[in-house]
C-alpha atoms as a PDB file:
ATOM      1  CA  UNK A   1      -0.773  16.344 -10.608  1.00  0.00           C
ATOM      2  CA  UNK A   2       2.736  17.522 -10.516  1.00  0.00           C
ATOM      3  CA  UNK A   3       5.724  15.552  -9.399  1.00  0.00           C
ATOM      4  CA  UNK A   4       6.109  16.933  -5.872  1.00  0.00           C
ATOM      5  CA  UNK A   5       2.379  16.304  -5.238  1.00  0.00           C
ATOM      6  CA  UNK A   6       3.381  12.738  -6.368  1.00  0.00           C
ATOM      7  CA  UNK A   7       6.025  12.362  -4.461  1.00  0.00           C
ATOM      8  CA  UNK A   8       3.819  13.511  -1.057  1.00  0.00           C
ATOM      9  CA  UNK A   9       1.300  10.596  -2.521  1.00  0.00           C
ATOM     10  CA  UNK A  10       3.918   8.240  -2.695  1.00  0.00           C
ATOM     11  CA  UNK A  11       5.564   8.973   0.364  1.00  0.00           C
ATOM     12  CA  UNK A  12       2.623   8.935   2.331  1.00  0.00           C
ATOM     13  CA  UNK A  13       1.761   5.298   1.268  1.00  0.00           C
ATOM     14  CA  UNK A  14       5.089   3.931   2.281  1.00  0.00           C
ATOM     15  CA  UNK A  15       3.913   0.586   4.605  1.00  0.00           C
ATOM     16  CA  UNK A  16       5.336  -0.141   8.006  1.00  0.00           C
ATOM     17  CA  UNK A  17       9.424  -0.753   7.022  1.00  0.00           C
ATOM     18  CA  UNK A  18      10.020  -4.360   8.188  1.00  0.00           C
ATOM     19  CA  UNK A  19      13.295  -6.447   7.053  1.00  0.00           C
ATOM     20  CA  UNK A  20      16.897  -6.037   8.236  1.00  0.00           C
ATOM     21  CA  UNK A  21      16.542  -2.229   6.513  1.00  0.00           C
ATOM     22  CA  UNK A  22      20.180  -3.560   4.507  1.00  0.00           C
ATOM     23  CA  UNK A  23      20.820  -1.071   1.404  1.00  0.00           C
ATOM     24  CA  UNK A  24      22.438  -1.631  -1.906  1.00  0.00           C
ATOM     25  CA  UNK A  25      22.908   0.335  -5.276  1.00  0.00           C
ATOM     26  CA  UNK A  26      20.902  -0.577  -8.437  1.00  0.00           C
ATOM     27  CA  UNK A  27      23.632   0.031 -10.820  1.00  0.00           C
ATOM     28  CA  UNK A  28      21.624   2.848 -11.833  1.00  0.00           C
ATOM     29  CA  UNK A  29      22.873   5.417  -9.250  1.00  0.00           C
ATOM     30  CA  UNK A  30      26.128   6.563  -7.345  1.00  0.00           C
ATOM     31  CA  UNK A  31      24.007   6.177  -4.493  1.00  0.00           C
ATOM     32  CA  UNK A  32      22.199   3.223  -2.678  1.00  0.00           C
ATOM     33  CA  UNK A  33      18.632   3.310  -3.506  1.00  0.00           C
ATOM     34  CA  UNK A  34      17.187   0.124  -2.447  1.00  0.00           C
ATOM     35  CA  UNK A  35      16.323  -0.720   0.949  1.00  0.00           C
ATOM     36  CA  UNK A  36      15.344  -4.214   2.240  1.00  0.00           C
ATOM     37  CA  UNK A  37      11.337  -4.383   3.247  1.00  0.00           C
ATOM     38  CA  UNK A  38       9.871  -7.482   4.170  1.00  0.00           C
ATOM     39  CA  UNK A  39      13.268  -9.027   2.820  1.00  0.00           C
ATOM     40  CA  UNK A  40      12.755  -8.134  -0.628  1.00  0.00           C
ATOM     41  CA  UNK A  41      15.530  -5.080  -1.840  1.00  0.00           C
ATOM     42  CA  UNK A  42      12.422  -1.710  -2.992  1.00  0.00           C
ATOM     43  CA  UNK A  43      13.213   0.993  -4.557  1.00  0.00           C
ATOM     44  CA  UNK A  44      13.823   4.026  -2.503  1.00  0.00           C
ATOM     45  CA  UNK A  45      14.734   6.773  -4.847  1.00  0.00           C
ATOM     46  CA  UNK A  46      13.820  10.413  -4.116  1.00  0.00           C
ATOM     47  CA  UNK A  47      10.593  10.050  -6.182  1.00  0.00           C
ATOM     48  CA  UNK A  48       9.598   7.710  -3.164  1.00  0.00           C
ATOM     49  CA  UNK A  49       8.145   4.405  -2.245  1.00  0.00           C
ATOM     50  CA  UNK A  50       7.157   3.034  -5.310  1.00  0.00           C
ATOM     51  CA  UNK A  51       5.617  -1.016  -5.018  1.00  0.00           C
ATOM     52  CA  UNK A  52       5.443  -1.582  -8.614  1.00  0.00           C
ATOM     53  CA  UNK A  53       9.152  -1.562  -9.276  1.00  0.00           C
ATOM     54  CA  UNK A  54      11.001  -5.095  -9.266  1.00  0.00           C
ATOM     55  CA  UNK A  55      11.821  -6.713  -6.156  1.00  0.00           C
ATOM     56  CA  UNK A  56      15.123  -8.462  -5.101  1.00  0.00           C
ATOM     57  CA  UNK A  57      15.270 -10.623  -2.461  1.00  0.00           C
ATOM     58  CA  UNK A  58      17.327  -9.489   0.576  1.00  0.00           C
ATOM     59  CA  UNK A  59      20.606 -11.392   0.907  1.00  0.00           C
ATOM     60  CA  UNK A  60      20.292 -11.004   4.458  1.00  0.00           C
ATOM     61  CA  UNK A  61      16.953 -11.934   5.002  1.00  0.00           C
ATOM     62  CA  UNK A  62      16.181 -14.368   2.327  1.00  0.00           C
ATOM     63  CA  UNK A  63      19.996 -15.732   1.527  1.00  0.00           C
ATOM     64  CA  UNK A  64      18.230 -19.092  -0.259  1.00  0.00           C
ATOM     65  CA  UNK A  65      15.715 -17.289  -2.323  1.00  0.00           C
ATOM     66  CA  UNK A  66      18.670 -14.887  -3.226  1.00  0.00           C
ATOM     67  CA  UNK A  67      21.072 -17.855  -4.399  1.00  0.00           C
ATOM     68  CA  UNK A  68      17.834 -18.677  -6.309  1.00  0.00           C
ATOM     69  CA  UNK A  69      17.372 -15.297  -8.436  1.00  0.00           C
ATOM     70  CA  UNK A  70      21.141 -15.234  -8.825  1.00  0.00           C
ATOM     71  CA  UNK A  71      21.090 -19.066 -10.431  1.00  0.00           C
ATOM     72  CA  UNK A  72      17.567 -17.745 -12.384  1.00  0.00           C
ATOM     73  CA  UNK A  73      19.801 -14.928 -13.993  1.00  0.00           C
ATOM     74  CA  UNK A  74      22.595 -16.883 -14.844  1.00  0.00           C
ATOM     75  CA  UNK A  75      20.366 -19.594 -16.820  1.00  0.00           C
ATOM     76  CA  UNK A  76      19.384 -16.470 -18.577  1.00  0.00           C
ATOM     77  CA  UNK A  77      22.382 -15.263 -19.374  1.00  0.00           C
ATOM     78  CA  UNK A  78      23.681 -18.471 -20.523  1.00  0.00           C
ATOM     79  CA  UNK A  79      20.429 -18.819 -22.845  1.00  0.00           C
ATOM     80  CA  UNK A  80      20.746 -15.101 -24.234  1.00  0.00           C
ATOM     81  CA  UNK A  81      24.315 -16.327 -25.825  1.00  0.00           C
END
């Protein structure tokens, strides 16, 4: 299988889109390529849907599991030193 026929797979497995739809950048990109579904932040790059990526939650939707990751990867942070 070649990438375009994995990027029709892909696309044509993306669920029902439901959330706020906010976007954001990854850091990885000049470009925003998540999109809030079901208030978690997916990836939405042009290789397409893909569920196995990591999963933010939305700021919008899910502000108190948000504050939550954000105090999770500051612990870590600290720890790392």
């Amino acid at each position: 299988m070649n990438a375009r026929q994995r990027r029709v797979v892909r696309r044509a497995a993306v669920p029902e889109f439901t959330g706020c739809g906010a976007q954001a950048y990854s850091g990885a990109t000049p470009y925003p390529d998540l999109m809030c579904v079901d208030g978690r932040m997916a990836d939405m790059d042009a290789d397409g849907w893909n569920p196995t990526t990591w999963r933010v939650p939305c700021a919008h939707c899910m502000p108190t599991a948000y504050v939550e990751h954000l105090q999770e990867l500051f612990e870590e942070m600290e720890e790392s030193k």
